[in-house]
Protein backbone atom coordinates (compact mmCIF):
# COMPACT_ATOMS: atom_id res chain seq x y z
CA UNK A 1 -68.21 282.86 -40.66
CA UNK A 2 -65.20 282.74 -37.66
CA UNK A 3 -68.05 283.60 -35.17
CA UNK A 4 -70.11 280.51 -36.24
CA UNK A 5 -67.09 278.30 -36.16
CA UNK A 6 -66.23 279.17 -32.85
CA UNK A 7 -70.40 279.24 -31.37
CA UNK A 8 -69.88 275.27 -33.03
CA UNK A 9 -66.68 274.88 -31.58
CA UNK A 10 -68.30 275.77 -28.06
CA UNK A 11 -71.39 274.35 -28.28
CA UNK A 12 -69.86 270.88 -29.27
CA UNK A 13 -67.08 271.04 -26.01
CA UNK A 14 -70.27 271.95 -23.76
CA UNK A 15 -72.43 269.10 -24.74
CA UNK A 16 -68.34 266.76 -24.82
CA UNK A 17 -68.79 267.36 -21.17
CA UNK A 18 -72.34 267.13 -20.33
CA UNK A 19 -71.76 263.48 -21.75
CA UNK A 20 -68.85 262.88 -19.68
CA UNK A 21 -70.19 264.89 -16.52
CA UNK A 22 -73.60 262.58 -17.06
CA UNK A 23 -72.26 259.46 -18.27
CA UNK A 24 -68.17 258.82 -17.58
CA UNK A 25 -68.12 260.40 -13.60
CA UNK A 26 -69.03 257.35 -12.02
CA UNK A 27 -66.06 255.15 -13.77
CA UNK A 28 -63.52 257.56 -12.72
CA UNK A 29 -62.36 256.89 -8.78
CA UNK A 30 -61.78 260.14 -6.97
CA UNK A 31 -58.45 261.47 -7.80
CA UNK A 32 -58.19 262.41 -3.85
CA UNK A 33 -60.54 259.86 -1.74
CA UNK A 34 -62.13 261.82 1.24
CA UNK A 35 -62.84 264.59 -0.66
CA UNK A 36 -65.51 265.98 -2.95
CA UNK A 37 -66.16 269.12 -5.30
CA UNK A 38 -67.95 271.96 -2.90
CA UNK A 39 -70.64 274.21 -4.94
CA UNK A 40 -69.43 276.00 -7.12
CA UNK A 41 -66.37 274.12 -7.25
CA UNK A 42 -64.99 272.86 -10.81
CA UNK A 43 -65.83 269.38 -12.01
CA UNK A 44 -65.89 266.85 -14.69
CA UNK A 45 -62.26 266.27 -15.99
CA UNK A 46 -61.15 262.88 -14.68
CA UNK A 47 -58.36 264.80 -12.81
CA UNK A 48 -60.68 266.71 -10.79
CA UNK A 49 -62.61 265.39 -7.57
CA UNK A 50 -65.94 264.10 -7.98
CA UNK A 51 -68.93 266.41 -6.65
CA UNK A 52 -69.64 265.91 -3.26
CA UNK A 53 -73.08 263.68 -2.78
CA UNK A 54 -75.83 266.24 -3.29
CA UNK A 55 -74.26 268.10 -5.80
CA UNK A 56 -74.11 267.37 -9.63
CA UNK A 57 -71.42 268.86 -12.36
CA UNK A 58 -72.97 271.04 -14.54
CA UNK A 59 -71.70 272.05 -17.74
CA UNK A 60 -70.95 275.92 -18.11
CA UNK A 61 -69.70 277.45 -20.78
CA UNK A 62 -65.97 275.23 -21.18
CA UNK A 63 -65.90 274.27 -18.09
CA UNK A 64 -68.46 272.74 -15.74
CA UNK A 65 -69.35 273.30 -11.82
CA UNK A 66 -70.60 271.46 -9.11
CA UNK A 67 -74.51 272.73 -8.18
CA UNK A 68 -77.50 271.38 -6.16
C-alpha cells in the first residue's frame, strides 16, 4: 500500500513538470540572460536557466534534463 502511494506520488510530480517543462518555460525569462541549460544539464524549475536552443527539458524521474 506505501509502495503505491509513493509510485502515485512520483508519477503525479513527473507529469507536474512535463506540464510546466512543456507549457510554463516560455513565460519564465532566463534567471541568468546569456546563458542556457547544456545537455544533460538540469531544467524546468523557474529558478533554473532555460535549455539552450536545440535542446528541450525532459522530465526524469523528479527532476528533469535538458536533451536533443
Amino acid at each position: 500500500m506505501a509502495m503505491r502511494l509513493v509510485r502515485n506520488f512520483v508519477l503525479l510530480a513527473v507529469l507536474a513538470l512535463a506540464a510546466h517543462a512543456t507549457a510554463g518555460a516560455d513565460k519564465h525569462p532566463n534567471p541568468k540572460p546569456g546563458r542556457c541549460g547544456v545537455a544533460g544539464q538540469q531544467c524546468g524549475a523557474p529558478i533554473l536557466a532555460s535549455c539552450c536552443p536545440g535542446l528541450v527539458c525532459v522530465p526524469a524521474s523528479t527532476r528533469a534534463f535538458c536533451e536533443k
